[in-house]
C-alpha atoms as a PDB file:
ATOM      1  CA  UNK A   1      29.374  70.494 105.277  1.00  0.00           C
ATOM      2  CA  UNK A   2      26.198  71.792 104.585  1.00  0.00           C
ATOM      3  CA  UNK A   3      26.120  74.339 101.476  1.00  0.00           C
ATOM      4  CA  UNK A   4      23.521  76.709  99.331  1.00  0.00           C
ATOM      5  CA  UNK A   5      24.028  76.352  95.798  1.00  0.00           C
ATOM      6  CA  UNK A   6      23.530  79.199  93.778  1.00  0.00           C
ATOM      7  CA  UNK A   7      24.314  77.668  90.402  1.00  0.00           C
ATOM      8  CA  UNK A   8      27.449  75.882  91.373  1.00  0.00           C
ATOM      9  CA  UNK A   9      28.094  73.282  88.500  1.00  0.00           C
ATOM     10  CA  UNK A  10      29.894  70.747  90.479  1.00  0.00           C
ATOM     11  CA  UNK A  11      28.135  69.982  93.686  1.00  0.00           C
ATOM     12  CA  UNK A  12      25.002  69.656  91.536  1.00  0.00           C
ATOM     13  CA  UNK A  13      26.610  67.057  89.440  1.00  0.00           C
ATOM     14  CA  UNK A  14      26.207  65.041  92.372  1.00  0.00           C
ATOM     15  CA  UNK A  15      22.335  65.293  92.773  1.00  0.00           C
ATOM     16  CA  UNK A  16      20.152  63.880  90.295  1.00  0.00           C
ATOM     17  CA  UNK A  17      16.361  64.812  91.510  1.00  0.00           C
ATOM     18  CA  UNK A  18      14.855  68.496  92.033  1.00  0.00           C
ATOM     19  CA  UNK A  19      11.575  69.694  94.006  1.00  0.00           C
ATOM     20  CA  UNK A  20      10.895  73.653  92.545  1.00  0.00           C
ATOM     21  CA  UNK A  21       9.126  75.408  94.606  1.00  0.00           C
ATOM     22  CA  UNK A  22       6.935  76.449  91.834  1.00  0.00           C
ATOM     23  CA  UNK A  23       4.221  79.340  91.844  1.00  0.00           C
ATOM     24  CA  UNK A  24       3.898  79.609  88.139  1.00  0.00           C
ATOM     25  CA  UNK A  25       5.361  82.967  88.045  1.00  0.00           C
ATOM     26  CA  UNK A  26       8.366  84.378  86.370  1.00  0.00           C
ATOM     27  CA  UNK A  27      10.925  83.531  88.802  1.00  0.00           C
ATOM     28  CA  UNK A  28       9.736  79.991  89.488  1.00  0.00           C
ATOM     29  CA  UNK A  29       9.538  79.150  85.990  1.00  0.00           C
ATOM     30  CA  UNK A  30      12.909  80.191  85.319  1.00  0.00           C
ATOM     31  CA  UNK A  31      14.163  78.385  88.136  1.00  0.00           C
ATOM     32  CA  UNK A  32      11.820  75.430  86.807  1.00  0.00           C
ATOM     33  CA  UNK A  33      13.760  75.445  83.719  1.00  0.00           C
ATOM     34  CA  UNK A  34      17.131  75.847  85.751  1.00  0.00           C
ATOM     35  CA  UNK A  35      16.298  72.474  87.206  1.00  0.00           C
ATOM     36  CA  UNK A  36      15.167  70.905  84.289  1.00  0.00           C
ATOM     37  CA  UNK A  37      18.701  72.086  83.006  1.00  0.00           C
ATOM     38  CA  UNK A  38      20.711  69.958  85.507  1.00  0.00           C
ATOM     39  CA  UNK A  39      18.515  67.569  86.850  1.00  0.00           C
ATOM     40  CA  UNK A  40      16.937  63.605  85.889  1.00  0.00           C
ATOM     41  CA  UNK A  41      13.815  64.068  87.593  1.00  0.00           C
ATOM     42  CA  UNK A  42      12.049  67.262  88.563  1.00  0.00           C
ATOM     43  CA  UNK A  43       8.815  67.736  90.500  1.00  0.00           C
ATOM     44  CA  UNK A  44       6.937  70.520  91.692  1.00  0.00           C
ATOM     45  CA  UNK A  45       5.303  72.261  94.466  1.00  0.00           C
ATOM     46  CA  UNK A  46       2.668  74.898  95.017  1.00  0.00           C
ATOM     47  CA  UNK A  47       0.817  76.053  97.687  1.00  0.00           C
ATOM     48  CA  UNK A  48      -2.998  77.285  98.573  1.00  0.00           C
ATOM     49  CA  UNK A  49      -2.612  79.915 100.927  1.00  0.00           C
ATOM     50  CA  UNK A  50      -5.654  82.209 100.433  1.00  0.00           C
ATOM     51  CA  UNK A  51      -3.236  84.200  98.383  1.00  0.00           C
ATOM     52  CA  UNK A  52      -5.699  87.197  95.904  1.00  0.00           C
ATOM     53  CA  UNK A  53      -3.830  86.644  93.386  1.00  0.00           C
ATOM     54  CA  UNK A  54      -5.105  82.462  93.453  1.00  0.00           C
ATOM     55  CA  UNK A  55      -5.290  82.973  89.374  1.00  0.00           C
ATOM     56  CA  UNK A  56      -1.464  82.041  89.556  1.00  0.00           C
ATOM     57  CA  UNK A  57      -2.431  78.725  90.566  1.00  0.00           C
ATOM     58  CA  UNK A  58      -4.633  78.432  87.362  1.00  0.00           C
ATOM     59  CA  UNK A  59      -1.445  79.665  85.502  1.00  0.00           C
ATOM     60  CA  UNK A  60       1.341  77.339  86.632  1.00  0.00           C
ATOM     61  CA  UNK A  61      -0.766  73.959  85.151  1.00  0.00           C
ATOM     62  CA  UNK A  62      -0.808  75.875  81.582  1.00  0.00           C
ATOM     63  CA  UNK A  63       3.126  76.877  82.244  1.00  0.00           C
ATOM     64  CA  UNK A  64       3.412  73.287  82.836  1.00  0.00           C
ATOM     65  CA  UNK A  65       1.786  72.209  80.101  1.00  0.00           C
ATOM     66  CA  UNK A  66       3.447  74.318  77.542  1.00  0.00           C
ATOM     67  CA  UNK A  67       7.301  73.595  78.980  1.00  0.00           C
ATOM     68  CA  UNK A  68       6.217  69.706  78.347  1.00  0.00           C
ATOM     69  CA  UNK A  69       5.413  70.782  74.415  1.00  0.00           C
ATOM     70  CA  UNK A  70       7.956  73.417  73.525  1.00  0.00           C
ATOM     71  CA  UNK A  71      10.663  71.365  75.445  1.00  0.00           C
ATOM     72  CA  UNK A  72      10.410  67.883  74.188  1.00  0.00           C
ATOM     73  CA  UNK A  73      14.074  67.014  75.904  1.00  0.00           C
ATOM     74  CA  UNK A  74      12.682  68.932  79.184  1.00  0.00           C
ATOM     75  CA  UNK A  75       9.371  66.883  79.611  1.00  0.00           C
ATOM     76  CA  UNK A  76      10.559  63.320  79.908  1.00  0.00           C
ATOM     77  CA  UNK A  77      12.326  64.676  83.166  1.00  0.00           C
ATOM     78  CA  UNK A  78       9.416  66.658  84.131  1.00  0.00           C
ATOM     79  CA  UNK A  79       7.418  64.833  87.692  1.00  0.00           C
ATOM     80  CA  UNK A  80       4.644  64.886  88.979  1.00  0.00           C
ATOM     81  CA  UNK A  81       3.197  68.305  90.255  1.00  0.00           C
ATOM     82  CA  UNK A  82       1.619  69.036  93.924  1.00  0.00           C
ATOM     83  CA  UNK A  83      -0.697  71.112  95.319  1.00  0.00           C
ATOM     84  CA  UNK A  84      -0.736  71.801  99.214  1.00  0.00           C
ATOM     85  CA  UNK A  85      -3.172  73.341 101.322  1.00  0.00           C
ATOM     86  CA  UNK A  86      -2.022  76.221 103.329  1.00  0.00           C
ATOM     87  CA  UNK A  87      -4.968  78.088 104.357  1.00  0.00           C
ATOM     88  CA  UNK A  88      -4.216  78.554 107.908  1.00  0.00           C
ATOM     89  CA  UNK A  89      -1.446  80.974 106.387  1.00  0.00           C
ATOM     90  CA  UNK A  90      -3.816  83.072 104.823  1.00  0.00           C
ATOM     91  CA  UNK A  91      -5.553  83.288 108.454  1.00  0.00           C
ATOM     92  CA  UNK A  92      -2.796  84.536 110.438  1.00  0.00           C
ATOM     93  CA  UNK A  93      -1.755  86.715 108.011  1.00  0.00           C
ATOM     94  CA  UNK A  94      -3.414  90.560 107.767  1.00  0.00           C
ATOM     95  CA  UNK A  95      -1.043  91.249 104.436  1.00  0.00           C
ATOM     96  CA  UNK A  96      -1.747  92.584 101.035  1.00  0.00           C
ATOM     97  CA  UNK A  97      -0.940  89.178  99.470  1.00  0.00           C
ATOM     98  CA  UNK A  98      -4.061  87.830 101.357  1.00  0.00           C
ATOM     99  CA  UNK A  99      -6.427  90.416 102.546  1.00  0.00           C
ATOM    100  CA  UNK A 100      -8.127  93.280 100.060  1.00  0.00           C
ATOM    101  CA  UNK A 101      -5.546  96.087 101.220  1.00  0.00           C
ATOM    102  CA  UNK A 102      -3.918  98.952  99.351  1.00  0.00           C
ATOM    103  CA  UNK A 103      -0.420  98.441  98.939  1.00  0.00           C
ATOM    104  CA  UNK A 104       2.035 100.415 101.164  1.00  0.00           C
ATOM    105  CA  UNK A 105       5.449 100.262 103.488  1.00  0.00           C
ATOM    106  CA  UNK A 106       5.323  99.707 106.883  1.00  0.00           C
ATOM    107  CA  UNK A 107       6.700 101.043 109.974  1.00  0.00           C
ATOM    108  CA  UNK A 108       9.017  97.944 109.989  1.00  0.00           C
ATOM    109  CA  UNK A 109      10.707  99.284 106.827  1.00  0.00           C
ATOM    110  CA  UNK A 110       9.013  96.052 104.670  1.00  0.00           C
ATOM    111  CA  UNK A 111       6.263  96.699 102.361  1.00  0.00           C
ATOM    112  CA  UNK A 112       2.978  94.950 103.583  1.00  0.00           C
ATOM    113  CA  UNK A 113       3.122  92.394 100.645  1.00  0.00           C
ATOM    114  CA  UNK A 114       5.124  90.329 103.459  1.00  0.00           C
ATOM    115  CA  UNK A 115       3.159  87.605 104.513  1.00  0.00           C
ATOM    116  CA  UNK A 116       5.094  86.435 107.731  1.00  0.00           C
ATOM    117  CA  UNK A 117       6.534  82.645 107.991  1.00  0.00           C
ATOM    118  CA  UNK A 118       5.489  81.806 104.360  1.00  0.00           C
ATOM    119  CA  UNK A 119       8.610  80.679 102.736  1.00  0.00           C
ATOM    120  CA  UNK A 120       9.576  79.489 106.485  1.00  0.00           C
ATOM    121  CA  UNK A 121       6.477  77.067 105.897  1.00  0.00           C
ATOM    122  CA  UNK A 122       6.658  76.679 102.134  1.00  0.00           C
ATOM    123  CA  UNK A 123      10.576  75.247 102.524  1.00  0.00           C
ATOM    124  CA  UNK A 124       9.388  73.175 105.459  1.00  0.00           C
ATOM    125  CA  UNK A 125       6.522  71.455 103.985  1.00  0.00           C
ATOM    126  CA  UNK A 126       8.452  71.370 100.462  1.00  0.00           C
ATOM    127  CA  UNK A 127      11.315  69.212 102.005  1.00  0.00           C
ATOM    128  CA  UNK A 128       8.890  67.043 104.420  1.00  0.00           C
ATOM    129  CA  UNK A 129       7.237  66.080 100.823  1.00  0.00           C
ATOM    130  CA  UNK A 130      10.579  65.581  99.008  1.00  0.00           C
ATOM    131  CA  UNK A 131      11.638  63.468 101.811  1.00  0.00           C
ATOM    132  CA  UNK A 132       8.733  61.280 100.776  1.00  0.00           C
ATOM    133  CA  UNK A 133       9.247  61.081  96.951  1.00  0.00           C
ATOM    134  CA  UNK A 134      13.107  60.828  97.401  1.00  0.00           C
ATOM    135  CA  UNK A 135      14.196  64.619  96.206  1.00  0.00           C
ATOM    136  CA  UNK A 136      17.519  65.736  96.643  1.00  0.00           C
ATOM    137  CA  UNK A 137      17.115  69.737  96.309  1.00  0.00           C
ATOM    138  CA  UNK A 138      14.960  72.065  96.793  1.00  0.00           C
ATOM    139  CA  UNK A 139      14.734  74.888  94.123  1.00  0.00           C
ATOM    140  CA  UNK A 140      13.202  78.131  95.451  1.00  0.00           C
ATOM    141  CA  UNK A 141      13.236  81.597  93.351  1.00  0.00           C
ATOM    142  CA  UNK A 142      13.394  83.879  96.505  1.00  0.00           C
ATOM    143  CA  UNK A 143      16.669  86.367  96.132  1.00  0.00           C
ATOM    144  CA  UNK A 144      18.350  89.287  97.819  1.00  0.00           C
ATOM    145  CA  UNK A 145      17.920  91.732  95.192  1.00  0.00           C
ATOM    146  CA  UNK A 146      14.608  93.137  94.608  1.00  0.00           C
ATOM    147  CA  UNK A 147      12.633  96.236  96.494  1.00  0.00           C
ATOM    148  CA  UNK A 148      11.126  94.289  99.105  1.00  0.00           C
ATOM    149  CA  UNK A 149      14.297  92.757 101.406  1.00  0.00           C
ATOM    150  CA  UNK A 150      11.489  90.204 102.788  1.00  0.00           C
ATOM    151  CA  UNK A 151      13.623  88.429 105.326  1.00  0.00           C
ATOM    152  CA  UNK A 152      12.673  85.015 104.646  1.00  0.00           C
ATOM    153  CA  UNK A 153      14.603  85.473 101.297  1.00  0.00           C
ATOM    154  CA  UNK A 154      17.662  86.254 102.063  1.00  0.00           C
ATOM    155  CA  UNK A 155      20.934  83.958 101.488  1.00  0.00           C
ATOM    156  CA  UNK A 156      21.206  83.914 105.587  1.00  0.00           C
ATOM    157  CA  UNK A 157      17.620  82.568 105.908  1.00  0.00           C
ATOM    158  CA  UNK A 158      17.965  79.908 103.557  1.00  0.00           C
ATOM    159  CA  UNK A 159      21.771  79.124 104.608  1.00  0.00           C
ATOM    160  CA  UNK A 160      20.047  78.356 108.402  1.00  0.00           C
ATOM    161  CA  UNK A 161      16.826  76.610 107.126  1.00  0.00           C
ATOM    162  CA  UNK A 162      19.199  74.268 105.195  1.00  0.00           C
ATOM    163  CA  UNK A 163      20.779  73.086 108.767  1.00  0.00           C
ATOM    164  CA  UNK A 164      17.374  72.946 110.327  1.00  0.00           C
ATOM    165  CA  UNK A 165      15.950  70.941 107.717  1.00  0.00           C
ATOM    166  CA  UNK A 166      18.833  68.544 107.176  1.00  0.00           C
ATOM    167  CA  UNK A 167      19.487  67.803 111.039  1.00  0.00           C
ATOM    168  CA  UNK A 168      15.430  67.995 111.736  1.00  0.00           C
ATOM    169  CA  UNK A 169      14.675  65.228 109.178  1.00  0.00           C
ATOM    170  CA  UNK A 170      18.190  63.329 109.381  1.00  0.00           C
ATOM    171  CA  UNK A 171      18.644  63.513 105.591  1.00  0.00           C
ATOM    172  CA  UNK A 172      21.191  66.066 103.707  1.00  0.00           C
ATOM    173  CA  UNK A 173      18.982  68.614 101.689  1.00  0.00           C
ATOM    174  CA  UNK A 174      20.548  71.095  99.307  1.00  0.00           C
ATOM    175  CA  UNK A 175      18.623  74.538  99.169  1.00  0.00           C
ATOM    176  CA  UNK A 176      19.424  75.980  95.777  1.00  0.00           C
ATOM    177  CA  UNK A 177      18.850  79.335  94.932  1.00  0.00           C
ATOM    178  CA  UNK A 178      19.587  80.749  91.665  1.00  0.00           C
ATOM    179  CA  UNK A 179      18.189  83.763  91.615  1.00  0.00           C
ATOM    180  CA  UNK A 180      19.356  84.996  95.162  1.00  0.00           C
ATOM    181  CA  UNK A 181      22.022  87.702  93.119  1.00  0.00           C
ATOM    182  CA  UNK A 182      20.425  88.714  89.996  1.00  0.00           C
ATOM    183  CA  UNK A 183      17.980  91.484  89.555  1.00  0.00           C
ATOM    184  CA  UNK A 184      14.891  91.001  87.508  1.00  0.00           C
ATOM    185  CA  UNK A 185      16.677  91.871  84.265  1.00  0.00           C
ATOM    186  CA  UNK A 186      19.132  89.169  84.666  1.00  0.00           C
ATOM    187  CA  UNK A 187      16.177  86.772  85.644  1.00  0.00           C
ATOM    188  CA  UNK A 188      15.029  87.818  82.101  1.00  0.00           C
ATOM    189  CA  UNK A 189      18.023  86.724  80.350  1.00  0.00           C
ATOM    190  CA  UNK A 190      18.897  83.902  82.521  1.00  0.00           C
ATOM    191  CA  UNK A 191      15.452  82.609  80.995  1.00  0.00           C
ATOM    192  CA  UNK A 192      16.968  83.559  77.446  1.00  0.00           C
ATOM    193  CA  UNK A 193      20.193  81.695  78.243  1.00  0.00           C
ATOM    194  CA  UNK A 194      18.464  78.495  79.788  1.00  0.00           C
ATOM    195  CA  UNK A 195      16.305  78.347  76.614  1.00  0.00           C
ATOM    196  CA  UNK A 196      19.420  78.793  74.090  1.00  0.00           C
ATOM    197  CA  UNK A 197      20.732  75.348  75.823  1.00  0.00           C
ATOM    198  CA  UNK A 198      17.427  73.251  76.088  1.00  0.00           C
ATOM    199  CA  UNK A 199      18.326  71.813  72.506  1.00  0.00           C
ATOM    200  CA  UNK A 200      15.005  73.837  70.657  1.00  0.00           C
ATOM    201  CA  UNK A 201      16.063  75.866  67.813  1.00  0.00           C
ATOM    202  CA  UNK A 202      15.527  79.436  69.195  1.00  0.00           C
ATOM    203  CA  UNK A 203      14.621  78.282  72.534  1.00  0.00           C
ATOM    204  CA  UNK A 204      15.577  81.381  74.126  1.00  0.00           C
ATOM    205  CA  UNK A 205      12.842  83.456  73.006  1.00  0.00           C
ATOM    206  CA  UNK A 206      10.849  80.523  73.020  1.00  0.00           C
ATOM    207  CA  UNK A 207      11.196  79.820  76.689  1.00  0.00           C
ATOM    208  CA  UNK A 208      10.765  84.068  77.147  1.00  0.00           C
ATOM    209  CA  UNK A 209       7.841  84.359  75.159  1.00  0.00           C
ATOM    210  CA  UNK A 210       6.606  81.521  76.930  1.00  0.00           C
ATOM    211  CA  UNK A 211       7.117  83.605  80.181  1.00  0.00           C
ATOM    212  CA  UNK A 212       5.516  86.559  79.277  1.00  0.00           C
ATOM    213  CA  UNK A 213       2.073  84.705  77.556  1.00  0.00           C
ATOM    214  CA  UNK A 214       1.423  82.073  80.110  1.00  0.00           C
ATOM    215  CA  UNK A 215       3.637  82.946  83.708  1.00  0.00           C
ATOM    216  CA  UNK A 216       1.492  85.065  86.267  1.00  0.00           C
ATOM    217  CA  UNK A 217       3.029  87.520  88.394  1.00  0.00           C
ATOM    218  CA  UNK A 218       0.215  90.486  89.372  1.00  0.00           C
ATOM    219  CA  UNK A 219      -0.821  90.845  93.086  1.00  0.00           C
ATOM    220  CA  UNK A 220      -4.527  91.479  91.793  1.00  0.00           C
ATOM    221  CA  UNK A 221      -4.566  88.675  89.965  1.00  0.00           C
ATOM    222  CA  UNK A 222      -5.261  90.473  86.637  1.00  0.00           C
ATOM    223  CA  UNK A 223      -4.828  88.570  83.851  1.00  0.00           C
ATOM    224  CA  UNK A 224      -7.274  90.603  81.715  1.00  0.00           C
ATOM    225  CA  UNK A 225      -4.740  93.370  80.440  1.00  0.00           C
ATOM    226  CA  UNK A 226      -1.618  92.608  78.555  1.00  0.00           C
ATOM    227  CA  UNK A 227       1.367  94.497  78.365  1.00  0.00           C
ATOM    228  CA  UNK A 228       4.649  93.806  76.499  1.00  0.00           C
ATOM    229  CA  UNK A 229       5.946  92.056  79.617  1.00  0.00           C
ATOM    230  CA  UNK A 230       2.797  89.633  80.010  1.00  0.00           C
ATOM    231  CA  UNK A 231      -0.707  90.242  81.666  1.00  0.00           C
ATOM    232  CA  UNK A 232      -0.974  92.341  85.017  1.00  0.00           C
ATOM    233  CA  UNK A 233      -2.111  95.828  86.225  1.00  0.00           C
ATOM    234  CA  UNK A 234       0.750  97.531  85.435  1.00  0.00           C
ATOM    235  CA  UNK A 235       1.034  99.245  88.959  1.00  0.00           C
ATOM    236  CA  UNK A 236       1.197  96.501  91.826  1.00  0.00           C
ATOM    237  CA  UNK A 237       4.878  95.959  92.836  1.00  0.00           C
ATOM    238  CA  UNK A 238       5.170  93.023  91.394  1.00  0.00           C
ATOM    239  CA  UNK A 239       4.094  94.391  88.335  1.00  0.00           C
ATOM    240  CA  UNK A 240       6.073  97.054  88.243  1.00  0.00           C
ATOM    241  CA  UNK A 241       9.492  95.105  88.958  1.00  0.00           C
ATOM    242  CA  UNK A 242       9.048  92.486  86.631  1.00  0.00           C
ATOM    243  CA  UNK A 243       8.002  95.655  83.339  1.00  0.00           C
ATOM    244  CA  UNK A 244      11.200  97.478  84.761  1.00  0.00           C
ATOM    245  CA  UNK A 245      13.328  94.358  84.254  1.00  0.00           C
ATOM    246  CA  UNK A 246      11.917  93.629  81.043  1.00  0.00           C
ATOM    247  CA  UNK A 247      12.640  96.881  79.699  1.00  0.00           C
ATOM    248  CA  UNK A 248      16.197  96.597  80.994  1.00  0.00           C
ATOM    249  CA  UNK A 249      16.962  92.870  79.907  1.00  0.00           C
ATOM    250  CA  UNK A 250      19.806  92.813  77.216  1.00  0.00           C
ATOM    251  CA  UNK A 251      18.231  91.128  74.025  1.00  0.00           C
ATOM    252  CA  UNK A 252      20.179  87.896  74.970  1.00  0.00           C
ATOM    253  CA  UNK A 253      23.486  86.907  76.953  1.00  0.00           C
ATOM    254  CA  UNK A 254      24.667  85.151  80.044  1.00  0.00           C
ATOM    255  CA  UNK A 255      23.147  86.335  83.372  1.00  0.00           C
ATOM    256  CA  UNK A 256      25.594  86.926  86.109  1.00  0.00           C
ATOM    257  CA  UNK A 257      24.481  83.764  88.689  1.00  0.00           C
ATOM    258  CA  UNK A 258      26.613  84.555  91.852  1.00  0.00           C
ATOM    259  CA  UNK A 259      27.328  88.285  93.769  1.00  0.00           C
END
């Protein structure tokens, strides 16, 4: 049986190592500390598509960097990191995400910021190199609940590249997801609640504020202006979903992990 975990206790107990799928973003980074949570070993991923905002690669090594020193019982599990190539992505793709294009819906009903076949990739490549360095899961932030309904993120997608990946590469890979039901406010406090358990005196707020200083998120790659919820325009999409959820985030609590 072949199943997507979405924060299910038990069958993780039987895993040990964790690839993330790790952008350096909000959502990564929480899932990032999710893994580092449940997990012995951790590693990460990123990839080098031609993406405009590339600053977020810049951003991940310092999110890195400052998990391993406001975490001390986080970094010992903490891998190494990779970075893959994926330019021929950016190629094929005529999208917002990789091209100098206003932002706007399509006739499809998806907004343009869908770059077509990149998590498809990203999840194929990520388990090819956790085949390699012996990785159990794979830990990807994509979920069902945001504006965009990009169809590589939903639970279905992931649910089917599971089987494909498994049977393709003859080894049983767990997909987990733990942000596929929350909202962007819950991803907020999930980040509070992960923090609270890490062991640091106030390491909820430490692991937010961490988030909001250091994480990058803005599809202009604009790390120049800072609002309350961390550095961005302040009118991309992605901007604009991750202020919202900040500004409806409860102050601290439990995020609700399953639908």
């Amino acid at each position: 049986m072949i199943a997507i975990l979405q924060g299910c206790p038990t069958i993780a107990a039987m895993h040990t190592t964790a690839l993330v799928l790790f952008s350096g973003g909000q959502d990564s980074t929480t899932c990032l500390a999710h893994a580092l949570s449940r997990y012995e070993r951790v590693e990460t991923v990123a990839f080098d598509y031609g993406q405009r905002h590339h600053v977020e690669l810049d951003a991940r090594l310092n999110v890195l960097r400052e998990i391993q020193a406001q975490f001390p019982q986080w970094a010992p599990k903490l891998g190494e990191d990779h970075l893959l190539d994926l330019a021929v992505l950016g190629k094929v793709s005529e999208t917002s995400l990789t091209r100098d294009t206003a932002f706007k819906m399509e006739a499809s009903g998806l907004p343009n910021t869908f770059v077509p076949g990149r998590n498809l990739l990203f999840l194929t490549l990520a388990a090819a190199l956790a085949y390699r360095r012996g990785l159990q899961v794979l830990v990807t932030g994509v979920c069902e609940t945001d504006y965009s309904g990009y169809p590589d993120c939903r639970d279905d997608t992931m649910k089917a590249m599971q089987l494909a990946l498994s049977l393709g590469m003859d080894q049983r890979f767990l997909i987990e997801t733990p942000l596929m039901w929350i909202d962007k406010a819950a991803t907020w406090e999930l980040a509070w609640e992960l923090g609270e358990k890490s062991g640091v005196p106030n390491g909820g707020q430490a692991l937010v504020d961490l988030i909001v200083e250091h994480t990058h998120t803005c599809y202009l790659g604009d790390r120049v202006h800072r609002q309350v919820w961390g550095y961005g325009c302040g009118t991309c999409p992605a901007c604009e979903l991750r202020a919202n959820g900040f500004k409806k985030k409860r102050t601290h609590g439990p995020a609700v992990l399953e639908k």
